[in-house]
C-alpha atoms as a PDB file:
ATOM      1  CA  UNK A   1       0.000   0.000   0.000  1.00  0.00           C
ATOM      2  CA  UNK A   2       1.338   3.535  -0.941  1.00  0.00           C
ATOM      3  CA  UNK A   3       1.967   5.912   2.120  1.00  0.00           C
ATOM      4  CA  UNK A   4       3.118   9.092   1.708  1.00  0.00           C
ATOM      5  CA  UNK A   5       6.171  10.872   3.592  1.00  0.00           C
ATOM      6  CA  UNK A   6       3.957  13.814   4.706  1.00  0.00           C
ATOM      7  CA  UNK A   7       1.675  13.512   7.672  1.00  0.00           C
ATOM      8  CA  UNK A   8       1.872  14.781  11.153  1.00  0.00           C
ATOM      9  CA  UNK A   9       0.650  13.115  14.152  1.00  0.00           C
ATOM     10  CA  UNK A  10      -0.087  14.618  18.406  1.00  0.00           C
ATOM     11  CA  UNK A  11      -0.662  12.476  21.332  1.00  0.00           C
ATOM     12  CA  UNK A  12      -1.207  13.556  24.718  1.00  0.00           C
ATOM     13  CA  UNK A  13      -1.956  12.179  28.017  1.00  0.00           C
ATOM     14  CA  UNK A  14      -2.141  13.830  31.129  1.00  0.00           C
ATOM     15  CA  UNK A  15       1.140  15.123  31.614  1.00  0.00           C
ATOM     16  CA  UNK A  16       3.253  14.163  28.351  1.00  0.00           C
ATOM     17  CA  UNK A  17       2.861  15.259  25.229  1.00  0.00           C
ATOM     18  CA  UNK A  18       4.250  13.812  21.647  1.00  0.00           C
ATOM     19  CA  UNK A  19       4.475  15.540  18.140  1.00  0.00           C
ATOM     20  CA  UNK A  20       5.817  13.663  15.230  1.00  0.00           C
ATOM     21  CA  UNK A  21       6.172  15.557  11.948  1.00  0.00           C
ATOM     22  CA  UNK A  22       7.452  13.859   8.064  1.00  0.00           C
ATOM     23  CA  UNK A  23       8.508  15.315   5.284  1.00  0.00           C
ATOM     24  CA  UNK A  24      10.189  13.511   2.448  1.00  0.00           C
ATOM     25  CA  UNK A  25      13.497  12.969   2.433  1.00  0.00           C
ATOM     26  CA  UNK A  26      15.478   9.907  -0.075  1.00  0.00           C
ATOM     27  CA  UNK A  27      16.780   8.035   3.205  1.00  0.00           C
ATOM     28  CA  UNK A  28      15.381   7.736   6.995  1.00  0.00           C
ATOM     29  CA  UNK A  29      16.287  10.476   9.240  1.00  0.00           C
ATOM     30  CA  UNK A  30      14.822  10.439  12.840  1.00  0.00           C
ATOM     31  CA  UNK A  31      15.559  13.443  15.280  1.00  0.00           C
ATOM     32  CA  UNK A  32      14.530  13.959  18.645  1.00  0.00           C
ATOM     33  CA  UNK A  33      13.979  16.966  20.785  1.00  0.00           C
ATOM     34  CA  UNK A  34      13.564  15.188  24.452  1.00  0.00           C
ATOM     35  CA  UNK A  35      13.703  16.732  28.399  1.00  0.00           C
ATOM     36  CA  UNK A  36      16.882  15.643  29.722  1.00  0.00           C
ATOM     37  CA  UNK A  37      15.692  13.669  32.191  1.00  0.00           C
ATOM     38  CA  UNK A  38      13.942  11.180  28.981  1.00  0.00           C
ATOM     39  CA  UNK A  39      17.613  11.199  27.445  1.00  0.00           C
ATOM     40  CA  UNK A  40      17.931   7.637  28.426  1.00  0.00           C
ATOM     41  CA  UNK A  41      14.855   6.670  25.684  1.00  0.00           C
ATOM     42  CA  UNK A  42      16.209   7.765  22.825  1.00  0.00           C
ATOM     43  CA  UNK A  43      17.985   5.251  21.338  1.00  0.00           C
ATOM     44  CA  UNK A  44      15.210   3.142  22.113  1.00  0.00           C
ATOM     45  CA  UNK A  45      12.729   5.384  21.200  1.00  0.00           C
ATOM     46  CA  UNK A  46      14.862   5.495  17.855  1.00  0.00           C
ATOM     47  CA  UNK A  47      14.919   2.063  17.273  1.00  0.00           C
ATOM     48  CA  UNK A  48      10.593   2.195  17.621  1.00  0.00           C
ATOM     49  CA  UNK A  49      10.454   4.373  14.764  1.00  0.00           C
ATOM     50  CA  UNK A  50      12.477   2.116  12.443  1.00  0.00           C
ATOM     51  CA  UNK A  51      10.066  -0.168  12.680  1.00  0.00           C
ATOM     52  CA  UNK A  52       7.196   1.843  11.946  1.00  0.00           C
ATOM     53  CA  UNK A  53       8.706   4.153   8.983  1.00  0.00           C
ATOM     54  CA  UNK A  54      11.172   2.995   6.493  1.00  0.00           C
ATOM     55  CA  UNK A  55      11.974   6.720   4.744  1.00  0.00           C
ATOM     56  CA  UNK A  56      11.137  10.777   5.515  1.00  0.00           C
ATOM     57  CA  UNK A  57      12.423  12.624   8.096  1.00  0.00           C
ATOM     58  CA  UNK A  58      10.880  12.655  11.146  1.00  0.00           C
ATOM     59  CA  UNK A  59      10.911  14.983  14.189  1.00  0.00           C
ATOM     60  CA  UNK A  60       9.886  13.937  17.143  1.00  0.00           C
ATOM     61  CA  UNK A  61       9.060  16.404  20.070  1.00  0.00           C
ATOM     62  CA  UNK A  62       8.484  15.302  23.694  1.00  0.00           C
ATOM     63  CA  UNK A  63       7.325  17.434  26.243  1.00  0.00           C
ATOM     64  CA  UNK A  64       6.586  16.298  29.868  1.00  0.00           C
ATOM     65  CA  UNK A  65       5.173  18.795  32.316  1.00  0.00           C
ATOM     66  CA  UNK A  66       4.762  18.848  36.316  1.00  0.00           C
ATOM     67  CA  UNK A  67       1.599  16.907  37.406  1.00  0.00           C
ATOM     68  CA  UNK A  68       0.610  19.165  40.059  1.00  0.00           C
ATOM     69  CA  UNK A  69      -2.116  17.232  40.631  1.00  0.00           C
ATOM     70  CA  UNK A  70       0.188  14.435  41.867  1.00  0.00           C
ATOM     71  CA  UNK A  71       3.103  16.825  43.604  1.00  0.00           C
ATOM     72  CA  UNK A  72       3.270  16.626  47.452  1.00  0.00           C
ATOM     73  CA  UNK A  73       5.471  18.743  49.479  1.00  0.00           C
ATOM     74  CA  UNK A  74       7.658  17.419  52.463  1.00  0.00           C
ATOM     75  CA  UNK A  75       9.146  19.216  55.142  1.00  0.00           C
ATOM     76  CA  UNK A  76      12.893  17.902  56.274  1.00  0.00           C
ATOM     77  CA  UNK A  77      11.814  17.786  60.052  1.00  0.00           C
ATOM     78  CA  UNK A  78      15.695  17.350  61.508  1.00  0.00           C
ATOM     79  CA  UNK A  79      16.620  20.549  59.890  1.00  0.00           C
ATOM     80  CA  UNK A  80      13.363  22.471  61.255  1.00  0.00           C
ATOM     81  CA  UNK A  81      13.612  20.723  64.287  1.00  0.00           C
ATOM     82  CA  UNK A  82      17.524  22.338  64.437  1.00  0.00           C
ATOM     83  CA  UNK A  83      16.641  25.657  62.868  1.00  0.00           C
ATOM     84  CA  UNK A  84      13.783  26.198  65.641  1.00  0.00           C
ATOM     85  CA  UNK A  85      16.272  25.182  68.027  1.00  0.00           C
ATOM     86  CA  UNK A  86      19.355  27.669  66.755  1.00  0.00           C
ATOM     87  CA  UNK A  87      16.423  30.168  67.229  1.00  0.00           C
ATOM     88  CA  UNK A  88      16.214  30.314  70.802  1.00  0.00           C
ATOM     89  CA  UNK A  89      19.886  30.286  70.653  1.00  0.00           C
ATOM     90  CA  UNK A  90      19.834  33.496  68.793  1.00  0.00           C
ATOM     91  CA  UNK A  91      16.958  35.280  71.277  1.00  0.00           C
ATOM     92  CA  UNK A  92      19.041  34.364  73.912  1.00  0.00           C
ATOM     93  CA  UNK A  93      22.171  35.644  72.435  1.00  0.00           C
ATOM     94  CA  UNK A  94      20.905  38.732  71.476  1.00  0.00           C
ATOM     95  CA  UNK A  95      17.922  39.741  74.330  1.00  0.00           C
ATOM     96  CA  UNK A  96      15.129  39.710  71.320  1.00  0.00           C
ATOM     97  CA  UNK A  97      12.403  37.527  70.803  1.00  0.00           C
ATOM     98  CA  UNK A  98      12.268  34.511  68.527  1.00  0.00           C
ATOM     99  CA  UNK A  99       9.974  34.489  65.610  1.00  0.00           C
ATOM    100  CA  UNK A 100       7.099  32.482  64.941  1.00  0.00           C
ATOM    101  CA  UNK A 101       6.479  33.242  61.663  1.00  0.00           C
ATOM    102  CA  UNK A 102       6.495  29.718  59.906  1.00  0.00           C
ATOM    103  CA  UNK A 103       6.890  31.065  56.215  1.00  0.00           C
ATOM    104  CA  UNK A 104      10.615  32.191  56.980  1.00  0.00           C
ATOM    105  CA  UNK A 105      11.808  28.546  58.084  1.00  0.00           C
ATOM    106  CA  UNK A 106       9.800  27.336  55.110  1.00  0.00           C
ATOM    107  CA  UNK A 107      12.247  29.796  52.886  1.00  0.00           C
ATOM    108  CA  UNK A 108      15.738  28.058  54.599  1.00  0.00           C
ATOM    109  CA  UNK A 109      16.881  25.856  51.771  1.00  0.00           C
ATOM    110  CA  UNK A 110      16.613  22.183  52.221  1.00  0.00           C
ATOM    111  CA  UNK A 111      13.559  22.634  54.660  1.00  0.00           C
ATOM    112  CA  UNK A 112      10.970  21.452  51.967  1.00  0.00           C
ATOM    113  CA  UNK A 113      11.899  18.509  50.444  1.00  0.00           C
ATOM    114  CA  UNK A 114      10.961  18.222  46.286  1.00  0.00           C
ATOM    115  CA  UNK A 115       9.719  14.827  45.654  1.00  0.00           C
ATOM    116  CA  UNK A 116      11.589  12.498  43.699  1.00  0.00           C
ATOM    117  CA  UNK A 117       9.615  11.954  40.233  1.00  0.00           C
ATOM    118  CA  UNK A 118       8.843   8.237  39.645  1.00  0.00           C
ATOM    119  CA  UNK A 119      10.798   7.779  36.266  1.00  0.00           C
ATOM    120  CA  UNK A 120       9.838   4.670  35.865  1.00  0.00           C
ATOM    121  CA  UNK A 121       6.300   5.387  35.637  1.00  0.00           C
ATOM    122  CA  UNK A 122       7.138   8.229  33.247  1.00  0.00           C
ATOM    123  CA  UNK A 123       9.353   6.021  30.851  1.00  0.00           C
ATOM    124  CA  UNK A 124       6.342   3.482  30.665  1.00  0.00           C
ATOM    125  CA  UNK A 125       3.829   6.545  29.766  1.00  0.00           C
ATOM    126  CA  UNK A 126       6.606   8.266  27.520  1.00  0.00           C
ATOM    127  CA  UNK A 127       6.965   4.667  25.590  1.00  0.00           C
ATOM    128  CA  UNK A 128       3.256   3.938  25.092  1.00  0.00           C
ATOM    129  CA  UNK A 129       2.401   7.538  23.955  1.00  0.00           C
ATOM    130  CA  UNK A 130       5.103   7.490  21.536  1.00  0.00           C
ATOM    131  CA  UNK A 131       4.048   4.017  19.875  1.00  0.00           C
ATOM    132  CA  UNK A 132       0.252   5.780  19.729  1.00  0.00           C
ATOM    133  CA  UNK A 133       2.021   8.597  17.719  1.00  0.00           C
ATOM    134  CA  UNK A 134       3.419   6.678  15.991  1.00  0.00           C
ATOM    135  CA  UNK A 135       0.395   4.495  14.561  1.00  0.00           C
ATOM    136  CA  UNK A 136      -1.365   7.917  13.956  1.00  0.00           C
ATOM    137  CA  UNK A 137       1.249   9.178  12.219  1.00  0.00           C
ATOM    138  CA  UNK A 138       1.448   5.963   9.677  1.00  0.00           C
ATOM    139  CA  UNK A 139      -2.579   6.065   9.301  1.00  0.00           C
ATOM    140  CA  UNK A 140      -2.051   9.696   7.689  1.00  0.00           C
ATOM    141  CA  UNK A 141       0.760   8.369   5.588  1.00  0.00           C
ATOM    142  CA  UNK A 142      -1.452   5.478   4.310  1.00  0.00           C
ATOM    143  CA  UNK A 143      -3.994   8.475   3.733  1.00  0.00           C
ATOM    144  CA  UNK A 144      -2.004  10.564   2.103  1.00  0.00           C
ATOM    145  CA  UNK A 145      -0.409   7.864  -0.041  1.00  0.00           C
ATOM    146  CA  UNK A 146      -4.116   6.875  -1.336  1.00  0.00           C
ATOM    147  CA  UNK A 147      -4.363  10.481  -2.724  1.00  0.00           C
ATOM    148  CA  UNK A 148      -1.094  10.092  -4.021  1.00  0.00           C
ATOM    149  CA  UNK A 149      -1.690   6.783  -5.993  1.00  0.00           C
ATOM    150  CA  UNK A 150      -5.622   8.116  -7.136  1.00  0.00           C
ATOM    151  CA  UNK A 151      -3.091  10.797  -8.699  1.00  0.00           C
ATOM    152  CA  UNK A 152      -0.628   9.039 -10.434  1.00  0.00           C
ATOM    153  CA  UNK A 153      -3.627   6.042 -11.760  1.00  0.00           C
ATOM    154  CA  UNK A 154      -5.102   9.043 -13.047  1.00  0.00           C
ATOM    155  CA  UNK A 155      -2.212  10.426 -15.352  1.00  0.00           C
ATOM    156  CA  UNK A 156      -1.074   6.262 -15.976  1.00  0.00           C
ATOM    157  CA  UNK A 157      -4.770   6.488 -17.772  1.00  0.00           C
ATOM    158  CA  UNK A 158      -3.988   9.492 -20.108  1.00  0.00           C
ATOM    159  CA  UNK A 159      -0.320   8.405 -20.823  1.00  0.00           C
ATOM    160  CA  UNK A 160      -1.585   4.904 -22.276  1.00  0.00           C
ATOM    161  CA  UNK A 161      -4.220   6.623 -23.871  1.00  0.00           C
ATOM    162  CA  UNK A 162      -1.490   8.602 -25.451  1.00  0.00           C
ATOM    163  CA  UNK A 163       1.062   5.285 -26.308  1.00  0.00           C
ATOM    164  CA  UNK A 164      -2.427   3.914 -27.715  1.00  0.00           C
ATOM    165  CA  UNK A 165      -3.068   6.799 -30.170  1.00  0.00           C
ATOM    166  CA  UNK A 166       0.504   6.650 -30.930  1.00  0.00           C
ATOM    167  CA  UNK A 167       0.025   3.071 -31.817  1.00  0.00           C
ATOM    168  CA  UNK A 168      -2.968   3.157 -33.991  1.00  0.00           C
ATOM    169  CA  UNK A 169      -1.930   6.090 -35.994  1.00  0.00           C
ATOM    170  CA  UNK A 170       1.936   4.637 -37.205  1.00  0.00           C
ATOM    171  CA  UNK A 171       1.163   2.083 -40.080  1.00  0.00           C
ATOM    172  CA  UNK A 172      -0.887   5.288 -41.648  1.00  0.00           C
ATOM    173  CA  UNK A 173       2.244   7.658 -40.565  1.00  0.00           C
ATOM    174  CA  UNK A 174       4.439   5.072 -42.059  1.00  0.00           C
ATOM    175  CA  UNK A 175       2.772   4.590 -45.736  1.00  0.00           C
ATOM    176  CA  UNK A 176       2.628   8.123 -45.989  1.00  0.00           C
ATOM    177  CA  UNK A 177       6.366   8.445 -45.100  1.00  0.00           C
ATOM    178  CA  UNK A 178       7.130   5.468 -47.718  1.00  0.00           C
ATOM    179  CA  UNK A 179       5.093   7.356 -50.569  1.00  0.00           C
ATOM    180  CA  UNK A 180       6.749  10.484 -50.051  1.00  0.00           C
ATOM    181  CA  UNK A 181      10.252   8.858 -50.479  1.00  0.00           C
ATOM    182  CA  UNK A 182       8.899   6.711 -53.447  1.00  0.00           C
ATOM    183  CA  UNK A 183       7.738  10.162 -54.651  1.00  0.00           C
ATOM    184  CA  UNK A 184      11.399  11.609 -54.296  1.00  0.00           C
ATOM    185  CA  UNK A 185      13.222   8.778 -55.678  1.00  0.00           C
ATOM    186  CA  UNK A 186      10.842   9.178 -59.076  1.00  0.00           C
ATOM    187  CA  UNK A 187      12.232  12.893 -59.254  1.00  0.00           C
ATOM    188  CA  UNK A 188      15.878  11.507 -59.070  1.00  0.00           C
ATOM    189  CA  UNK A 189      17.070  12.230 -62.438  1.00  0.00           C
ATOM    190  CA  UNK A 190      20.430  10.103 -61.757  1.00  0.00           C
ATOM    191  CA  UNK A 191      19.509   6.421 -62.185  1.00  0.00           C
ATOM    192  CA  UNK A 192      20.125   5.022 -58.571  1.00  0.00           C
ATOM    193  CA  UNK A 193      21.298   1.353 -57.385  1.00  0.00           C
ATOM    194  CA  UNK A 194      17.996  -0.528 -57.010  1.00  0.00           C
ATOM    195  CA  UNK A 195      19.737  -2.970 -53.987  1.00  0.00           C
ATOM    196  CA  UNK A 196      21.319   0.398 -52.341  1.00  0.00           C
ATOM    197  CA  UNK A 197      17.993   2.141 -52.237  1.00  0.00           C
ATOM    198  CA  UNK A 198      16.445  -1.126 -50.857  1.00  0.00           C
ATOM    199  CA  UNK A 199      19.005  -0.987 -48.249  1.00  0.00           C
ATOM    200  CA  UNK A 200      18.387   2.759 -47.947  1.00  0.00           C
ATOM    201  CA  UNK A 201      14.783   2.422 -47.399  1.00  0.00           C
ATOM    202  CA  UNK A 202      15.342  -0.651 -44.768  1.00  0.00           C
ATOM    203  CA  UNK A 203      17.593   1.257 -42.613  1.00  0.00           C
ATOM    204  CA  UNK A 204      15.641   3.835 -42.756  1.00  0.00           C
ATOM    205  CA  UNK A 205      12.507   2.135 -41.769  1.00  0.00           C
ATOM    206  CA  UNK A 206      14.570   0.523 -39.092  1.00  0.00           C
ATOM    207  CA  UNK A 207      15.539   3.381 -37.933  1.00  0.00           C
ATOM    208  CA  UNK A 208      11.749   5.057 -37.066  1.00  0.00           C
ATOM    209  CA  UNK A 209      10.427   1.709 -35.954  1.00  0.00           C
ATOM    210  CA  UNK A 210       8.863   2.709 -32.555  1.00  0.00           C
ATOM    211  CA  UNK A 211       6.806  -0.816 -32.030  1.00  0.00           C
ATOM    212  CA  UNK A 212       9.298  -1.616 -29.490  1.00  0.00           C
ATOM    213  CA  UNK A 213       9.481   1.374 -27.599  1.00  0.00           C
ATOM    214  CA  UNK A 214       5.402   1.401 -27.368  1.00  0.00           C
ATOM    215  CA  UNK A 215       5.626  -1.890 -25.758  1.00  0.00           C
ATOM    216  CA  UNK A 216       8.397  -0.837 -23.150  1.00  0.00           C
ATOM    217  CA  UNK A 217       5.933   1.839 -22.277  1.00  0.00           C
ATOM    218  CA  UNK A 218       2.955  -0.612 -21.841  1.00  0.00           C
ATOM    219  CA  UNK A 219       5.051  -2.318 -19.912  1.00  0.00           C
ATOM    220  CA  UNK A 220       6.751   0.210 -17.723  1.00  0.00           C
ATOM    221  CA  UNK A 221       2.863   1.845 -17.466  1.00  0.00           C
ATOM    222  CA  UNK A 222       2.162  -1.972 -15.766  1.00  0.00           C
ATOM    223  CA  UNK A 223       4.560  -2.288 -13.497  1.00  0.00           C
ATOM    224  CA  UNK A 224       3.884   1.226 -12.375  1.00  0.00           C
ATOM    225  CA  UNK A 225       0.453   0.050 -11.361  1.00  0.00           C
ATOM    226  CA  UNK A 226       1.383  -3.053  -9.856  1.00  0.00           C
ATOM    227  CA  UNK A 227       4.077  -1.186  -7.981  1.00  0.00           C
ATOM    228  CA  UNK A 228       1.616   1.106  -6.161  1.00  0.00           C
ATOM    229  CA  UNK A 229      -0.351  -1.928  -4.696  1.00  0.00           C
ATOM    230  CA  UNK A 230       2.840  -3.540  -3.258  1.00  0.00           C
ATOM    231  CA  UNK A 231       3.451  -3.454   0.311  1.00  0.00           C
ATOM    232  CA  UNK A 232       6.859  -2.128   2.067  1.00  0.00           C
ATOM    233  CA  UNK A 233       8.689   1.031   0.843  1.00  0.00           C
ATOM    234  CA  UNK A 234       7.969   1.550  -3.241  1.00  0.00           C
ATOM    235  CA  UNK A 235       9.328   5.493  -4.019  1.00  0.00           C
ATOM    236  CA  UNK A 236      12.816   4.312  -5.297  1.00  0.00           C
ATOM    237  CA  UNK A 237      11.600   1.938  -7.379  1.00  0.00           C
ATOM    238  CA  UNK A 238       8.785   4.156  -8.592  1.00  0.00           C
ATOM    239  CA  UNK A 239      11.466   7.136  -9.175  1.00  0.00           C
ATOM    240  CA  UNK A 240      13.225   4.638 -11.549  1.00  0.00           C
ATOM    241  CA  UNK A 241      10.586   3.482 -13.355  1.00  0.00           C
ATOM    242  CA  UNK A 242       9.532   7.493 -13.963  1.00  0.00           C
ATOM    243  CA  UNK A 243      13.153   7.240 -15.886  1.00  0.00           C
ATOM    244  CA  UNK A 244      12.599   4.255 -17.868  1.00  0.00           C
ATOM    245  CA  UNK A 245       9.502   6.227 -19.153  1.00  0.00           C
ATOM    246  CA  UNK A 246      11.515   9.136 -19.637  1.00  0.00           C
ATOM    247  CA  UNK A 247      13.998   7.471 -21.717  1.00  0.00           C
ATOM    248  CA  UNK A 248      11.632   5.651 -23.601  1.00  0.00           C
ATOM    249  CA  UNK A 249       9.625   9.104 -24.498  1.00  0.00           C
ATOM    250  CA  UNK A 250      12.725  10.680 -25.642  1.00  0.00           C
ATOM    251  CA  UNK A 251      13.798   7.648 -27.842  1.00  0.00           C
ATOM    252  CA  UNK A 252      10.334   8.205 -29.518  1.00  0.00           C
ATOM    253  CA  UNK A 253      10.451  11.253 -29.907  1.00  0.00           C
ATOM    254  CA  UNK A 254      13.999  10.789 -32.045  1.00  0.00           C
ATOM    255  CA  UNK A 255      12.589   8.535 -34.124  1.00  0.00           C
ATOM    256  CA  UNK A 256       9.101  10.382 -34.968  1.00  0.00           C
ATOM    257  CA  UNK A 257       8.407  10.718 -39.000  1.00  0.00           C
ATOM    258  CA  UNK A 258       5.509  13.583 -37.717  1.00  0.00           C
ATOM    259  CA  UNK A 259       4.693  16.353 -35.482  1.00  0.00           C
ATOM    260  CA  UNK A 260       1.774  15.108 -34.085  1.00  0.00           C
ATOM    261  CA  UNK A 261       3.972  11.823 -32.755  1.00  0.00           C
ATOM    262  CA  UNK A 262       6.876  14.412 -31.884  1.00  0.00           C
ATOM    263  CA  UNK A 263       4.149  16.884 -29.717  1.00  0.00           C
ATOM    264  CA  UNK A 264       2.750  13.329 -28.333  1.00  0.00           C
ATOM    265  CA  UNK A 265       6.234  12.811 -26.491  1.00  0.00           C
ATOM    266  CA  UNK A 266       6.259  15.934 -25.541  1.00  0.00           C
ATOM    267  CA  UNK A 267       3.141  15.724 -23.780  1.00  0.00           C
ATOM    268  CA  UNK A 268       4.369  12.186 -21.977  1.00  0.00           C
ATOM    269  CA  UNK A 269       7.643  13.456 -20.599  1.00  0.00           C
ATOM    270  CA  UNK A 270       5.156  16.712 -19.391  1.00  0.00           C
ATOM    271  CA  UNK A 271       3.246  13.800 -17.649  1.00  0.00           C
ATOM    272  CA  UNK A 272       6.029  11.850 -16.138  1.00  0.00           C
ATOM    273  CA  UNK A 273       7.767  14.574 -14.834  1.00  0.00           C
ATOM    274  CA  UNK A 274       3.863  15.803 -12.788  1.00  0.00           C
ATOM    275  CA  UNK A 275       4.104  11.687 -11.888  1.00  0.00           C
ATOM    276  CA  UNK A 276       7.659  12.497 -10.463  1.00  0.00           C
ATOM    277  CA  UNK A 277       6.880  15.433  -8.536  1.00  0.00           C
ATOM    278  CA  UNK A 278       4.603  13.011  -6.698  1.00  0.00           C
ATOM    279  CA  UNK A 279       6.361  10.167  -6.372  1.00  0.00           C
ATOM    280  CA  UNK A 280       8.915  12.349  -4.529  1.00  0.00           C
ATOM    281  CA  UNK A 281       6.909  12.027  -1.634  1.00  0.00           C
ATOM    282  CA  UNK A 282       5.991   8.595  -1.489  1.00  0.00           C
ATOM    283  CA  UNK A 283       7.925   6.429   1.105  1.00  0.00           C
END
């Protein structure tokens, strides 16, 4: 199935937060912008991705807030216990009376204890939000990618249309080229070596004989097709099939005996190179 290497994709749950963003690029390139305290995950994290996404580049954000829902304060009761005591120490010392006010032993550092954040937990969450990303973010590549292969079916319709005309109009394109060299070779006044002109007018037709490349293009047109039904990572071998058809078109269009044939090629390397443009962003 065709996925594309453009989507975007946002998890969140309670406190952590993911966004994973793809853009096309010709290998796999996975960055990470991550708290320091998720460090640890990345490789693993990296690792995850590979086996989601085969191609793009992806950026994947992390953010992780307090749950202050969850935070509880503690008070380090030796050092209050010695700061209340170094108090009456200091009233004695110095005739004045000891404060009560509680909010200036809260300020001593180390009197309120932060608590120690369960990583553990927050790996676990980080690791299952990610992988939820993740599978959103492939979902809108497998979207994408339908619009992508609806796109290039379409155009694969008008290019055989146009190796079909092309087809149907030569043995008519032919006789008419024959008759106007038969027409020449009448006005020759020199008398001319009947077996050299045979040979003349066999290389010649030789040489504008486009039945061959009008069956490479059928073919190439196939495998297309069958190519954007195949499962895994198709946009390389799409890309090189866009320059077999390329270098088919422009063999035909060397070897036209008209205009109309010449234009026709034209037209077909116009359409492989819109095919191209999309391809670029298929995985």
């Amino acid at each position: 199935m065709t996925k594309s290497m453009t989507a975007f994709a946002q998890a969140e749950a309670r406190n952590v937060s993911w966004e994973i963003r793809s853009v096309n690029q010709r290998y796999l390139d996975v960055t990470f912008r991550l708290p320091e305290s998720m460090r640890v995950l990345e490789t693993e994290l990296r690792a995850l991705t590979k086996s989601f996404v085969s191609r793009g580049k992806i950026d994947c954000v992390l953010s992780v807030s307090d749950d202050q829902a969850t935070i509880k304060l503690a008070v380090d009761e030796q050092l209050l216990q010695a700061l209340d005591g170094l108090q009456d120490i200091v009233a004695q010392k110095t005739n004045s009376n000891r404060s009560n006010n509680a909010l200036e032993l809260l300020r001593w550092p180390g009197v309120i204890k932060e608590p120690t954040p369960n990583l553990d937990s927050q790996f676990d969450a980080v690791r299952s939000l990610f992988s939820k990303a993740l599978e959103q973010l492939v979902a809108m590549r497998r979207t994408e990618g339908d619009a992508l292969t609806h796109i290039i079916e379409e155009k694969l319709l008008v290019f055989g249309d146009m190796v079909k005309m092309i087809r149907q109009s030569q043995p008519k394109i032919i006789a008419d080229h024959q008759e106007k060299l038969k027409t020449k070779l009448a006005e020759l006044t020199a008398e001319a070596d009947p077996g050299r002109l045979e040979q003349e007018l066999v290389l010649m037709a030789n040489k504008s004989d486009i039945a061959e490349e009008l069956d490479r293009l059928d073919t190439h047109i196939s495998e297309v097709r069958n190519t954007l039904h195949q499962k895994g990572a198709i946009g390389r071998r799409l890309d090189f099939l866009m320059q077999e058809l390329n270098r088919e078109a422009n063999t035909l269009s060397s070897k036209s005996l008209d205009t109309v044939t010449t234009f026709s090629a034209v037209d077909m390397k116009v359409l492989i190179e819109q095919m191209r443009e999309q391809i670029q962003n298929i995985e």
